[in-house]
PDB file of N, CA and C in Angstrom:
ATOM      1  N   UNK A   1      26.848  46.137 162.325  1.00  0.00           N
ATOM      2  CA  UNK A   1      28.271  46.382 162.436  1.00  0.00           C
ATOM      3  C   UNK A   1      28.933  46.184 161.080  1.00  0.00           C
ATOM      4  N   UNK A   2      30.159  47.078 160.738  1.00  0.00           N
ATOM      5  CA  UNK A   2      30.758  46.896 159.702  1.00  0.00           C
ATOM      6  C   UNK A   2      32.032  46.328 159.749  1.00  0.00           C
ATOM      7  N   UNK A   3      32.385  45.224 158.857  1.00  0.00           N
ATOM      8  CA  UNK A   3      33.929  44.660 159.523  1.00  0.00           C
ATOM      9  C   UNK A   3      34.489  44.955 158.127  1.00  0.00           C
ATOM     10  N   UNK A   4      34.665  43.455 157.224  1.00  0.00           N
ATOM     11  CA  UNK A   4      35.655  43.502 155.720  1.00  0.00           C
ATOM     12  C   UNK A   4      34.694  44.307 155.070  1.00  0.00           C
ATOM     13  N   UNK A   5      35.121  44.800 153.903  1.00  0.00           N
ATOM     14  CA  UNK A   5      34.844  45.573 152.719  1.00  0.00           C
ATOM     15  C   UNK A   5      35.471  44.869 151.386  1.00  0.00           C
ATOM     16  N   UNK A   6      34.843  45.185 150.366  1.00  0.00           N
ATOM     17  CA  UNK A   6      35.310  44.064 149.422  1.00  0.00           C
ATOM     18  C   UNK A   6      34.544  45.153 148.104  1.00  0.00           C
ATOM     19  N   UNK A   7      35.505  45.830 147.696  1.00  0.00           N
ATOM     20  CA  UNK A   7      35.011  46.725 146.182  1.00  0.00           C
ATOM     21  C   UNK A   7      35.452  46.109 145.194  1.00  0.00           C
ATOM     22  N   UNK A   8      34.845  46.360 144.167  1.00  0.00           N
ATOM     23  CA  UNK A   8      34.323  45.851 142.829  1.00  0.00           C
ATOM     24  C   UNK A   8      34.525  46.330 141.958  1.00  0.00           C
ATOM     25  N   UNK A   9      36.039  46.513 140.925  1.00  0.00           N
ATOM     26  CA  UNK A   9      36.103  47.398 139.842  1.00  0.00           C
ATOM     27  C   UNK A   9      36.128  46.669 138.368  1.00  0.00           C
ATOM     28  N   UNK A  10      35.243  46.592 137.354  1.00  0.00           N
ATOM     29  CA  UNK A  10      35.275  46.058 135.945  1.00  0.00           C
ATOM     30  C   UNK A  10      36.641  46.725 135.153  1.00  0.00           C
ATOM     31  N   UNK A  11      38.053  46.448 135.730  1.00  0.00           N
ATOM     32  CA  UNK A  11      38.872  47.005 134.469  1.00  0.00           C
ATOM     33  C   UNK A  11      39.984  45.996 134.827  1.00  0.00           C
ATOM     34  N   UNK A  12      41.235  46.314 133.739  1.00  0.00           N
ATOM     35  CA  UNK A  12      41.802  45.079 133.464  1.00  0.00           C
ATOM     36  C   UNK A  12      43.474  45.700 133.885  1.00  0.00           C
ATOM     37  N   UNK A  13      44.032  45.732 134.629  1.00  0.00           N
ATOM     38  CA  UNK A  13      45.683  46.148 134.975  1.00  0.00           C
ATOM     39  C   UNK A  13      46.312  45.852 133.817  1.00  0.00           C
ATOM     40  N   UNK A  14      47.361  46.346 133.774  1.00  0.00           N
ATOM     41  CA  UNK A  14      48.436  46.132 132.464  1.00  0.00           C
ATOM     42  C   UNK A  14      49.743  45.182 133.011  1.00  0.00           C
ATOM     43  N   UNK A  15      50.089  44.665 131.816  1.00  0.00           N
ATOM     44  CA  UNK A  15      51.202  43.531 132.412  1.00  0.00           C
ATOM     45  C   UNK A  15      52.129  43.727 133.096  1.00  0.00           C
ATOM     46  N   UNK A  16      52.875  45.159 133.004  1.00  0.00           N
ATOM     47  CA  UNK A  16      53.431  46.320 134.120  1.00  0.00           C
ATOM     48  C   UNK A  16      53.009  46.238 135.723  1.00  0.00           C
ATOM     49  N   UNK A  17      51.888  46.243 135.498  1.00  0.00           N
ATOM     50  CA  UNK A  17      51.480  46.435 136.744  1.00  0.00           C
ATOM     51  C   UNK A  17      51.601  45.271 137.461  1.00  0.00           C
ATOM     52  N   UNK A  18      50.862  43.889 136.890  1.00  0.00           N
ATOM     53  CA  UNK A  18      50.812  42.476 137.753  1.00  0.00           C
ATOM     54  C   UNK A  18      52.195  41.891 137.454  1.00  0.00           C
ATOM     55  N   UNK A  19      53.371  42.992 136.998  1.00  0.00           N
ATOM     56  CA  UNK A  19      54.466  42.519 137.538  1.00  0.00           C
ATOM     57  C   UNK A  19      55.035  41.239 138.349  1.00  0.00           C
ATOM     58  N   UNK A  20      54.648  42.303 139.895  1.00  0.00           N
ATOM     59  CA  UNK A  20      54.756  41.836 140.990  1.00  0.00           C
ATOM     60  C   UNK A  20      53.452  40.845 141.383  1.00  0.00           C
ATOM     61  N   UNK A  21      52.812  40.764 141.105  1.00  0.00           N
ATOM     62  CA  UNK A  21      51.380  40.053 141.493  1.00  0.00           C
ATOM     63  C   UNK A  21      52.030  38.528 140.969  1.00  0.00           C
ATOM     64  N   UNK A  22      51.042  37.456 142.682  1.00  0.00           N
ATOM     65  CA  UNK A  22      51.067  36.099 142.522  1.00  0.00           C
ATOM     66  C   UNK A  22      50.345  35.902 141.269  1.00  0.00           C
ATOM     67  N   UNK A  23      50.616  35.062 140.351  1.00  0.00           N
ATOM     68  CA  UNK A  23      49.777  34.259 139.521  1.00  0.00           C
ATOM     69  C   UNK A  23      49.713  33.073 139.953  1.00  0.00           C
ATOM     70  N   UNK A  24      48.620  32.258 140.110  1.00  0.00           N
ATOM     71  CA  UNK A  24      47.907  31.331 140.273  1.00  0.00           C
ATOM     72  C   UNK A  24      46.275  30.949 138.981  1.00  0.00           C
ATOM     73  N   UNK A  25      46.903  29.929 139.139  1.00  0.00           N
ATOM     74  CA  UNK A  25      45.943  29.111 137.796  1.00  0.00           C
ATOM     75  C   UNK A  25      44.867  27.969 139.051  1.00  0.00           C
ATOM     76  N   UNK A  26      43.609  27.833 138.862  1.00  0.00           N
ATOM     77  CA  UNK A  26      43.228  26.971 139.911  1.00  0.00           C
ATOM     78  C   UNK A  26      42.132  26.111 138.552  1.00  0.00           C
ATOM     79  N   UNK A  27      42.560  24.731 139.467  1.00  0.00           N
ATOM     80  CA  UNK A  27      41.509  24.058 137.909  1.00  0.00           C
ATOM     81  C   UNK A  27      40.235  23.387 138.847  1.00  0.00           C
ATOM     82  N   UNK A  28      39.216  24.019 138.170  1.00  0.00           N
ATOM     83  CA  UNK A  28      37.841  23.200 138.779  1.00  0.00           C
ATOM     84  C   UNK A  28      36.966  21.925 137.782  1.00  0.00           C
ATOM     85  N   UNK A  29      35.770  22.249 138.032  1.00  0.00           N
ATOM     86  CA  UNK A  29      35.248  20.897 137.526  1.00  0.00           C
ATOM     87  C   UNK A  29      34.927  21.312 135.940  1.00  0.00           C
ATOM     88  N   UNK A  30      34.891  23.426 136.212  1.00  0.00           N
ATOM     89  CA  UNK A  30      34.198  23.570 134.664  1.00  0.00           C
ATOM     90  C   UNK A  30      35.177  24.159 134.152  1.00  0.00           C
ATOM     91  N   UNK A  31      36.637  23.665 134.622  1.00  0.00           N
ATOM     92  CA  UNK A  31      37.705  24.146 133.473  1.00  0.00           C
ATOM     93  C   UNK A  31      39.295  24.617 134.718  1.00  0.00           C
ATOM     94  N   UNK A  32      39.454  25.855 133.829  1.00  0.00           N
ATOM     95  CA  UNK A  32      40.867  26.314 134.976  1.00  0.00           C
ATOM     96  C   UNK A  32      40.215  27.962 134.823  1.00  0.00           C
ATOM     97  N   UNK A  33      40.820  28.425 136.174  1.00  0.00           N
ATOM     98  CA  UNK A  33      40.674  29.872 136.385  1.00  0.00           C
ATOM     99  C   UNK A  33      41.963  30.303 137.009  1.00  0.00           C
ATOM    100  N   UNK A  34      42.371  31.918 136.068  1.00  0.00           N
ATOM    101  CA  UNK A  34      43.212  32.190 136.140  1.00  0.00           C
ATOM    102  C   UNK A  34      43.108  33.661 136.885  1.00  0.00           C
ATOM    103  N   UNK A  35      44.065  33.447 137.988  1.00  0.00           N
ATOM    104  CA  UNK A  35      43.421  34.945 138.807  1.00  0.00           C
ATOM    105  C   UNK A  35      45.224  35.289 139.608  1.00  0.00           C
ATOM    106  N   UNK A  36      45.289  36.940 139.588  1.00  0.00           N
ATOM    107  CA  UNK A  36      46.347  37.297 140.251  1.00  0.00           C
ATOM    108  C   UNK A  36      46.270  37.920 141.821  1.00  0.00           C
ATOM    109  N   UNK A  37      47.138  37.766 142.445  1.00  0.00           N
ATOM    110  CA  UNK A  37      47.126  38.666 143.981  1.00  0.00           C
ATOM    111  C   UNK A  37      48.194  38.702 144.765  1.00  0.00           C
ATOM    112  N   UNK A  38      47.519  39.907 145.132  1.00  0.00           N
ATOM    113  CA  UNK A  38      48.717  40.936 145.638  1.00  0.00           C
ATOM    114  C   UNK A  38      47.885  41.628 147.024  1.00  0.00           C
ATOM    115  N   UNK A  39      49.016  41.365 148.226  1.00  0.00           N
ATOM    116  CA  UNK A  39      48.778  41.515 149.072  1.00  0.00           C
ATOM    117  C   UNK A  39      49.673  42.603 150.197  1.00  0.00           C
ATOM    118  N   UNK A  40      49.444  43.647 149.719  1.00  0.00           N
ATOM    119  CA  UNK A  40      50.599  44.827 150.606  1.00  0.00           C
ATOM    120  C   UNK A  40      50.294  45.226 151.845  1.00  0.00           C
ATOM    121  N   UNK A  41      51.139  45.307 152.866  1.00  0.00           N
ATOM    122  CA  UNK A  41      50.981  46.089 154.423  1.00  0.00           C
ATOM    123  C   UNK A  41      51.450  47.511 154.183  1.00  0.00           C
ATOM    124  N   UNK A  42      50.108  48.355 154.598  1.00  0.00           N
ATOM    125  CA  UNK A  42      50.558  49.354 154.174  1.00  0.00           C
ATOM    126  C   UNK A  42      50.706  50.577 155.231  1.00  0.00           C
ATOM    127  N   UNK A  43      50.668  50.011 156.494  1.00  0.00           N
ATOM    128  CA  UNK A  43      51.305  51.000 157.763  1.00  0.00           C
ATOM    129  C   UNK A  43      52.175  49.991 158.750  1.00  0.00           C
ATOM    130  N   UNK A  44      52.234  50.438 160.033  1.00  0.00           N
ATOM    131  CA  UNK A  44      53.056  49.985 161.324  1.00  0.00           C
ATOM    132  C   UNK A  44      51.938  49.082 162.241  1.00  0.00           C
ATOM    133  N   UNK A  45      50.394  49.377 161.703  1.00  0.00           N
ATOM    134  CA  UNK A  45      49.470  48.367 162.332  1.00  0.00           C
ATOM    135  C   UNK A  45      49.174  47.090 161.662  1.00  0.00           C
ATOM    136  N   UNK A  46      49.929  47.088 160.495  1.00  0.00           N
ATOM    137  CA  UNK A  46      49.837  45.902 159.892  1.00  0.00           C
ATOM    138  C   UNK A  46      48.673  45.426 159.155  1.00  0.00           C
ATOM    139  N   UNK A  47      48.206  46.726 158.551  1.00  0.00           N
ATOM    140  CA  UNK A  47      46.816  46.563 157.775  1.00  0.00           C
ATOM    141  C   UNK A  47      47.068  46.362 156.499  1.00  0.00           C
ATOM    142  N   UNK A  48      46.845  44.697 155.933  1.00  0.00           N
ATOM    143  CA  UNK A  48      46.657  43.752 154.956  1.00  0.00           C
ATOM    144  C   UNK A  48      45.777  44.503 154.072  1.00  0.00           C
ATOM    145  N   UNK A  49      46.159  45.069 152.588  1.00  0.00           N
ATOM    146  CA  UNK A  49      45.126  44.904 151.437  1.00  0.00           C
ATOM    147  C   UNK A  49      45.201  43.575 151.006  1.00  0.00           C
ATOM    148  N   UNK A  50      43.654  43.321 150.142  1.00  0.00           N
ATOM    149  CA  UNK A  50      43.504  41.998 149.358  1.00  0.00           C
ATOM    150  C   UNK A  50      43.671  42.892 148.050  1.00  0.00           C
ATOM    151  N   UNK A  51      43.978  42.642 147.569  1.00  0.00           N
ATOM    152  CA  UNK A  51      44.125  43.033 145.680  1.00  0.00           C
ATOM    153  C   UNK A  51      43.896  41.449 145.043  1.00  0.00           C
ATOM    154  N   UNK A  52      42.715  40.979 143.825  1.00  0.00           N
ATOM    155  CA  UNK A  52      42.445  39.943 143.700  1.00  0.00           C
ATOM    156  C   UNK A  52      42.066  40.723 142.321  1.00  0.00           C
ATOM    157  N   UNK A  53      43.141  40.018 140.953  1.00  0.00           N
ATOM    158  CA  UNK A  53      42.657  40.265 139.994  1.00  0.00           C
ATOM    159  C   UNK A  53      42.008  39.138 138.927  1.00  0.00           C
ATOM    160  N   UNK A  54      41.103  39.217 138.397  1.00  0.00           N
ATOM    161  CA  UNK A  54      40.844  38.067 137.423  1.00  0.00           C
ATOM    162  C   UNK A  54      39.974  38.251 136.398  1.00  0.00           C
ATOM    163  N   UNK A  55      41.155  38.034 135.010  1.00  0.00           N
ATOM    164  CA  UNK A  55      40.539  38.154 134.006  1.00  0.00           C
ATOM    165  C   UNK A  55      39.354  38.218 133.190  1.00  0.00           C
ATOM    166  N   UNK A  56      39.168  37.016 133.642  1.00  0.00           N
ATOM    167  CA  UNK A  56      37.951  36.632 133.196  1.00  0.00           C
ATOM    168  C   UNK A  56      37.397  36.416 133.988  1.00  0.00           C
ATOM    169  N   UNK A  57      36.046  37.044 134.300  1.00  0.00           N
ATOM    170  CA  UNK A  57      34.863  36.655 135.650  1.00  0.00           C
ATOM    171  C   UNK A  57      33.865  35.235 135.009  1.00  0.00           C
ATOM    172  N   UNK A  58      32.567  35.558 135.756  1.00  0.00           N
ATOM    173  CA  UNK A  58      31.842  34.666 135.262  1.00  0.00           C
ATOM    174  C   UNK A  58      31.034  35.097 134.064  1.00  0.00           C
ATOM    175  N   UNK A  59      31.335  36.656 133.571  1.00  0.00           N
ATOM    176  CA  UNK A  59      30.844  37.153 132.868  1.00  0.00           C
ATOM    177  C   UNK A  59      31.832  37.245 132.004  1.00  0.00           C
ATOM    178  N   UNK A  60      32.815  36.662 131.589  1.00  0.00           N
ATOM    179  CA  UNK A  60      33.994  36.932 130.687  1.00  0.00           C
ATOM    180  C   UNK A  60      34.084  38.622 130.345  1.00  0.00           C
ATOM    181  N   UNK A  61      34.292  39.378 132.011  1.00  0.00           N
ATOM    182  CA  UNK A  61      34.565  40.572 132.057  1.00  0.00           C
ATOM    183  C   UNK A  61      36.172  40.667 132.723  1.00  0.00           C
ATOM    184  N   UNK A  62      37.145  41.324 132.964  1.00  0.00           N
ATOM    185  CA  UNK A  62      38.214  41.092 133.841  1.00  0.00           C
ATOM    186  C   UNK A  62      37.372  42.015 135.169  1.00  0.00           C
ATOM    187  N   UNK A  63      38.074  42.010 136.160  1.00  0.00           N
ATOM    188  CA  UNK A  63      37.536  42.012 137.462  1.00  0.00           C
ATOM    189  C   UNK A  63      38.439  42.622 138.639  1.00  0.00           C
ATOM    190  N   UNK A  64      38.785  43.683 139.085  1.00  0.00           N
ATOM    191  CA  UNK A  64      39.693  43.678 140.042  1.00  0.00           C
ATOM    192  C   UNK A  64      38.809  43.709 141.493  1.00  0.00           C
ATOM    193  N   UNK A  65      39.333  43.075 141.969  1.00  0.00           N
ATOM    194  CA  UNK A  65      38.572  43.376 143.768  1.00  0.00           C
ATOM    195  C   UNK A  65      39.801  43.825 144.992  1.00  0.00           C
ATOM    196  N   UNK A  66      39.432  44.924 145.918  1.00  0.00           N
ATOM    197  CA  UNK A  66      40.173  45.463 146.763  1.00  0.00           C
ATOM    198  C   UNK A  66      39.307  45.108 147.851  1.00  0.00           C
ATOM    199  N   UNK A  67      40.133  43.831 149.189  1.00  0.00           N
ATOM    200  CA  UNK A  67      39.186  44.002 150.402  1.00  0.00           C
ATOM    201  C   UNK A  67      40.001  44.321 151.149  1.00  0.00           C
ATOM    202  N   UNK A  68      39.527  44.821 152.566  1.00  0.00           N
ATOM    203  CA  UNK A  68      39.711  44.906 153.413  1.00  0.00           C
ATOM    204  C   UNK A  68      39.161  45.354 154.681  1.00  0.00           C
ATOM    205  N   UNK A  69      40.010  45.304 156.042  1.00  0.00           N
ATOM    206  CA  UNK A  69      39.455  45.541 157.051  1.00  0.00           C
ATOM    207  C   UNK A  69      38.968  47.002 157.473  1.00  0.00           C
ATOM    208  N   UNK A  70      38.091  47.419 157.509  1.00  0.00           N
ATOM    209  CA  UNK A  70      37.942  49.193 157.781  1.00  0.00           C
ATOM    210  C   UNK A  70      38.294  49.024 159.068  1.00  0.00           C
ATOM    211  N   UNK A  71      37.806  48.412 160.206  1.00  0.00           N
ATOM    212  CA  UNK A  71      38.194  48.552 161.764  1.00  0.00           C
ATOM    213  C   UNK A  71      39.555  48.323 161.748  1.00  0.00           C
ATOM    214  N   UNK A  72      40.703  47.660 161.340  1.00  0.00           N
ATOM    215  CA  UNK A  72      41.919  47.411 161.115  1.00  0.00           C
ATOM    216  C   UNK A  72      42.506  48.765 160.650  1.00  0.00           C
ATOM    217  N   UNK A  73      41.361  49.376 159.784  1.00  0.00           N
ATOM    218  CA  UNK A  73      42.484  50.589 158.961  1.00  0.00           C
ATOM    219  C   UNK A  73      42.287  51.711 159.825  1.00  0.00           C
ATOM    220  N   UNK A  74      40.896  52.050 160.290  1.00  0.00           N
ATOM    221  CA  UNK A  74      40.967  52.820 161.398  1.00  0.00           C
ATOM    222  C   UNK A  74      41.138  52.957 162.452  1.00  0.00           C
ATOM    223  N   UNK A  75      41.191  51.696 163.520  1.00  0.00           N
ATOM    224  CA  UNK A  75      40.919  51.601 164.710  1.00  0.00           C
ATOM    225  C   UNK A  75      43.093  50.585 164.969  1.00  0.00           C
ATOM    226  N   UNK A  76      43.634  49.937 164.021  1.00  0.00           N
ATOM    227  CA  UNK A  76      44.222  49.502 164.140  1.00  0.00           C
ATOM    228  C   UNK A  76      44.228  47.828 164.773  1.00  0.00           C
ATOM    229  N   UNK A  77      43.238  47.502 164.732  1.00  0.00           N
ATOM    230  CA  UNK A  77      42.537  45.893 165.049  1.00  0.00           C
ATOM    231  C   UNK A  77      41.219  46.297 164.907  1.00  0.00           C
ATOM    232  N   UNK A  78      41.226  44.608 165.043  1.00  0.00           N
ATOM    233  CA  UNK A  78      39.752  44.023 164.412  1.00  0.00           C
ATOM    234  C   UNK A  78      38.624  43.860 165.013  1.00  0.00           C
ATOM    235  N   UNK A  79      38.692  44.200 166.721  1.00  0.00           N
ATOM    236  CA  UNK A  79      37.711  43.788 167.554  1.00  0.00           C
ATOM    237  C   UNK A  79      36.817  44.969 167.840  1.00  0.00           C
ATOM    238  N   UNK A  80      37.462  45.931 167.268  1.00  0.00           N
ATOM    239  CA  UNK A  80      36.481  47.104 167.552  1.00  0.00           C
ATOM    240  C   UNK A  80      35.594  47.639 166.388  1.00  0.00           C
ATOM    241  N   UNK A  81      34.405  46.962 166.653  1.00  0.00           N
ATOM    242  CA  UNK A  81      33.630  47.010 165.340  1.00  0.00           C
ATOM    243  C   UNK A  81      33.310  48.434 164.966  1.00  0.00           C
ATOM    244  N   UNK A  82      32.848  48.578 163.585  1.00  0.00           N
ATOM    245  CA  UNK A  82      32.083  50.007 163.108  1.00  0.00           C
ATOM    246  C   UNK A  82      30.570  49.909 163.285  1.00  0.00           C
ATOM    247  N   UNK A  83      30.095  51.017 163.628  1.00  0.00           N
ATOM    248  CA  UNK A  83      28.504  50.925 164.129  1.00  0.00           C
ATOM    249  C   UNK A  83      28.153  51.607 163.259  1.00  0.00           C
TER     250      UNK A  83
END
């Protein structure tokens, strides 16, 4: 069965763009990580994108990730899985 989806793009948004985007700084044991997100509803079923940007990965690459629900985007909820 297929539920979240979670794509993987190596490029870096412009300061234009993360405008609107949360910034959040989170500090761990091997330093601070700095990552943006943005979270839009983008019909009447209430289907949540993840937009998760961050500069620097673990590869000191920037990183954008888009998840979300495919059964949510097609089916309009979550209980009806993809086969």
């Amino acid at each position: 069965m297929l539920d979240t989806v979670r794509l993987k793009y190596p490029i870096s948004p412009n300061p234009e763009q993360l405008k609107h985007w949360t910034h959040k700084i989170s500090i761990t044991e091997m330093g601070s990580r700095e990552s943006y997100l943005y979270n839009p509803i983008i019909n009447a079923d209430k289907v949540m994108l993840k937009y998760t940007y961050i500069p620097f990965d673990y590869t000191s690459h920037p990183l954008l990730t888009l998840e979300l629900s495919l059964p949510k985007l097609i089916y309009g909820n979550n209980y009806r899985m993809l086969l």
